[in-house]
C-alpha atoms as a PDB file:
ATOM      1  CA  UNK A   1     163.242  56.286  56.258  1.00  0.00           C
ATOM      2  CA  UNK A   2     163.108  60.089  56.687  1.00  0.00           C
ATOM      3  CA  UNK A   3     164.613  62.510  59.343  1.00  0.00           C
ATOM      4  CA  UNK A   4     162.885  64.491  61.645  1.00  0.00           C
ATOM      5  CA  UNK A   5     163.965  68.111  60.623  1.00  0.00           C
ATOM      6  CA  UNK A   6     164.939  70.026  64.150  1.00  0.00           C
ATOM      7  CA  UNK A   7     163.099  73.374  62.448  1.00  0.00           C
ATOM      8  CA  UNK A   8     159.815  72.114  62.110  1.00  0.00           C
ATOM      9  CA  UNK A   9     159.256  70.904  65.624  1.00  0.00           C
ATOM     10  CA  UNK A  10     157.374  73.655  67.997  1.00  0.00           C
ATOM     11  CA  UNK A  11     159.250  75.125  70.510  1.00  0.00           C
ATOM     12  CA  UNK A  12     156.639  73.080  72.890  1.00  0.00           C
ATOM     13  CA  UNK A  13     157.654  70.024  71.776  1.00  0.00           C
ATOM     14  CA  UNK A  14     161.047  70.372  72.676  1.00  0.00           C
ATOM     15  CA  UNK A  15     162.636  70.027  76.614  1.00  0.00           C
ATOM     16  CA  UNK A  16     166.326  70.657  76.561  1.00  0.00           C
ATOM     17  CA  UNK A  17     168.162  69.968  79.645  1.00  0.00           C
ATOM     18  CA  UNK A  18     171.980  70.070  80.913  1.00  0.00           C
ATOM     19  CA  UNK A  19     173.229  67.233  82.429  1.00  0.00           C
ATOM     20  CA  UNK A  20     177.234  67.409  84.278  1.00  0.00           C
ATOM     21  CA  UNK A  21     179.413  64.901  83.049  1.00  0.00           C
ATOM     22  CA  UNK A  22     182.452  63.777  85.249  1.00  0.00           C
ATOM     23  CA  UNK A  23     183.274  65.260  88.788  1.00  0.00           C
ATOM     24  CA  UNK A  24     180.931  68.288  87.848  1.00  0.00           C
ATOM     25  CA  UNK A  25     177.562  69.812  89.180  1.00  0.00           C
ATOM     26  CA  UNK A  26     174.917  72.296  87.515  1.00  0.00           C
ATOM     27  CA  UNK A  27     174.695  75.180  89.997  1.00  0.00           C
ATOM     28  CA  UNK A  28     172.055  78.429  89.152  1.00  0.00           C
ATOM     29  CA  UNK A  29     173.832  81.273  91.455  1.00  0.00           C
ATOM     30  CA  UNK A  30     171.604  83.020  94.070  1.00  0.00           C
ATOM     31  CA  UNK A  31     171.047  86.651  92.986  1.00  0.00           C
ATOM     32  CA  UNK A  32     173.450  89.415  93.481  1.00  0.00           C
ATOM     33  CA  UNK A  33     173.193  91.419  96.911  1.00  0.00           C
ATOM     34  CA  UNK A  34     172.764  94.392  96.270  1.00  0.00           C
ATOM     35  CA  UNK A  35     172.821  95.808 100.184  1.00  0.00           C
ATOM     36  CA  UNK A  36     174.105  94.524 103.057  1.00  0.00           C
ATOM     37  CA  UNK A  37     171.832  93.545 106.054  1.00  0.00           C
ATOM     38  CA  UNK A  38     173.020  96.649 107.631  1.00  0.00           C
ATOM     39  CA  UNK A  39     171.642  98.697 104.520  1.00  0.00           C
ATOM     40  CA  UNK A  40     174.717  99.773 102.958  1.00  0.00           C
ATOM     41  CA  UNK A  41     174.419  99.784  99.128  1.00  0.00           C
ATOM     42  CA  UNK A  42     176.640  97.435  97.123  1.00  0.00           C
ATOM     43  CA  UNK A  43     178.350  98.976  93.824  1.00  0.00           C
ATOM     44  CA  UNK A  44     177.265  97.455  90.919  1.00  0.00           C
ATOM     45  CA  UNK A  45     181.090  96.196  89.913  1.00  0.00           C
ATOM     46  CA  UNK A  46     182.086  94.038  93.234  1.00  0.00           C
ATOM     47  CA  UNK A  47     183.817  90.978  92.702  1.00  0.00           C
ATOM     48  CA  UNK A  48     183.331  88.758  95.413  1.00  0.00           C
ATOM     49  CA  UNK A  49     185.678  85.788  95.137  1.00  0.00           C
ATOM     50  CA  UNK A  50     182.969  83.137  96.361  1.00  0.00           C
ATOM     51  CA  UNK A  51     179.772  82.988  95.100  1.00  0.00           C
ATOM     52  CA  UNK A  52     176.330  80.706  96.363  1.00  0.00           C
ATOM     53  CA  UNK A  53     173.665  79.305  94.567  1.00  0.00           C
ATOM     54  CA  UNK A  54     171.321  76.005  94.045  1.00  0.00           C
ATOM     55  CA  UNK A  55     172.626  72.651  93.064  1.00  0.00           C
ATOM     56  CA  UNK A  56     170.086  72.125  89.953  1.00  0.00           C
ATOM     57  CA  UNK A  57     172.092  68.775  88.600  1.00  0.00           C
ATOM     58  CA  UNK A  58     174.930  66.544  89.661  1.00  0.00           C
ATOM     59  CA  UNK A  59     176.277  64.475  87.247  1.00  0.00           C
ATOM     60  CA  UNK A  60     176.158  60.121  87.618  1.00  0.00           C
ATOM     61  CA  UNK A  61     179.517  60.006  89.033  1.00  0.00           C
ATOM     62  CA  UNK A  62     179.153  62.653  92.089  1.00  0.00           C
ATOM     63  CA  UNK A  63     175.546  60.473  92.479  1.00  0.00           C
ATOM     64  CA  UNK A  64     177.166  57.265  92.450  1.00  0.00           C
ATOM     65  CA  UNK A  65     180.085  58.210  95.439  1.00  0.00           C
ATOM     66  CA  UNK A  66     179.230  58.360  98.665  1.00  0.00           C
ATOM     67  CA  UNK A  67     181.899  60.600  99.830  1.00  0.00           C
ATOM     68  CA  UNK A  68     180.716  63.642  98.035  1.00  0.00           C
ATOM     69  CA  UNK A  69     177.714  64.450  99.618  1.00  0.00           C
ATOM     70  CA  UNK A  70     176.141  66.740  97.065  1.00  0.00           C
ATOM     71  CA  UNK A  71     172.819  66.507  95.943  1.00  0.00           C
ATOM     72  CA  UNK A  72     170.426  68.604  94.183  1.00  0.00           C
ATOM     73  CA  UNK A  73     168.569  71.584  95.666  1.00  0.00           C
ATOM     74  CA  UNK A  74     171.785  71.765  98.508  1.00  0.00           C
ATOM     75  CA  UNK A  75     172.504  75.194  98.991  1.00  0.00           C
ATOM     76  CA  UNK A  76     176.440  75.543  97.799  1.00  0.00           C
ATOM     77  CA  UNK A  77     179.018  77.939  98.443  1.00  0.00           C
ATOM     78  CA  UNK A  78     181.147  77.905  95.268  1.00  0.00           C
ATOM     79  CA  UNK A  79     184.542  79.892  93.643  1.00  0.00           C
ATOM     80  CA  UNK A  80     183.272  80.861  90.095  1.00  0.00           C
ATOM     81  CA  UNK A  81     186.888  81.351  88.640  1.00  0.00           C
ATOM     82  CA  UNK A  82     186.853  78.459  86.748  1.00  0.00           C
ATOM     83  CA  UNK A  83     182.626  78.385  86.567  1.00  0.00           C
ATOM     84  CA  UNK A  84     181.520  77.619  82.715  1.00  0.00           C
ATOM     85  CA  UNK A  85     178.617  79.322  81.818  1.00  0.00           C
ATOM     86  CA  UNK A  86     175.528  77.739  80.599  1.00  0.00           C
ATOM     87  CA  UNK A  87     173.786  80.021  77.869  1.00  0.00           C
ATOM     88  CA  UNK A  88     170.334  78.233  78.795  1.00  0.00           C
ATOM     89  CA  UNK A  89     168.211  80.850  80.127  1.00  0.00           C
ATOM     90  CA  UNK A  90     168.231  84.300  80.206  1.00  0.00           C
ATOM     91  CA  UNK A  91     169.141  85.811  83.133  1.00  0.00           C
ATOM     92  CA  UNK A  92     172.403  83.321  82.697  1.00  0.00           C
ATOM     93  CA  UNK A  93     172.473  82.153  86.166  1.00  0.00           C
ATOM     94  CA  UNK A  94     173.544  78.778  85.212  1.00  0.00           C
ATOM     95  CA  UNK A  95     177.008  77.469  85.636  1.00  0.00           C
ATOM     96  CA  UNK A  96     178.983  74.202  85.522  1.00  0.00           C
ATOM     97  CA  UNK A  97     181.100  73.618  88.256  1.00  0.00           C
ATOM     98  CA  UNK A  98     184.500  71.348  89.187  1.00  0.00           C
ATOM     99  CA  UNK A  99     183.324  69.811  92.386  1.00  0.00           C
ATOM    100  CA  UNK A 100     186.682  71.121  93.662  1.00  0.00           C
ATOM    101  CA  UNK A 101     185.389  74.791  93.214  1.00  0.00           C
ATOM    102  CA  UNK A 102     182.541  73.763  95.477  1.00  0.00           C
ATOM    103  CA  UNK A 103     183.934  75.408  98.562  1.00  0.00           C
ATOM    104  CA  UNK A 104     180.893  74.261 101.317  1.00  0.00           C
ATOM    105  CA  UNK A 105     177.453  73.145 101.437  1.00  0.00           C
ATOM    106  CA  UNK A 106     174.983  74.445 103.815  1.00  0.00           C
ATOM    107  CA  UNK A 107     173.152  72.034 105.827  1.00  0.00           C
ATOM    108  CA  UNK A 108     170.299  72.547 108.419  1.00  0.00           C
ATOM    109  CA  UNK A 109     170.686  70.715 112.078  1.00  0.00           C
ATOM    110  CA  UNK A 110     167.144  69.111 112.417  1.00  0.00           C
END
């Protein structure tokens, strides 16, 4: 019986995701603002307390209770104090989140 060795698969071969575990969602944060819709120009260093972004994961048990109603793709508003991030891609956009750092969720009336 012999091991696959990790090194000699192609980078092709490989898909590596990030799946939440426990009360936690996968969140990649919208882009910075960099100017307001009035035009003024953002500095580079402003910390905003509250951050938004994608839902790009929920973990089993926030998809298994039906009174958090989170789902992927909603549109989140989230505090990023306590945000771990996810070294997965490069612009490092990626974040796990406590669902009780998930402040709102934006929702379209239809």
């Amino acid at each position: 019986m012999s091991a696959i060795d990790p090194k000699s698969e192609s980078s092709k071969d490989v898909f590596e995701t990030v799946e939440p575990i426990g009360k936690r969602v996968l969140i990649r944060k919208d882009e910075d603002k960099k100017e307001t819709k009035g035009g003024i120009r953002l500095p580079d260093n402003i910390e905003i307390p509250t951050i938004t972004g994608r839902i790009v994961a929920v973990s089993a048990e926030i998809e298994s209770d039906p009174m958090l109603p989170l789902k992927k793709y909603d549109k989140v508003l989230f505090n990023p104090k306590n945000a771990i991030p996810v070294d997965f891609e490069g612009d490092n956009r990626l974040f796990v989140i406590d669902i009780e750092n998930v402040v709102a969720v934006f929702r379209r009336n239809k």
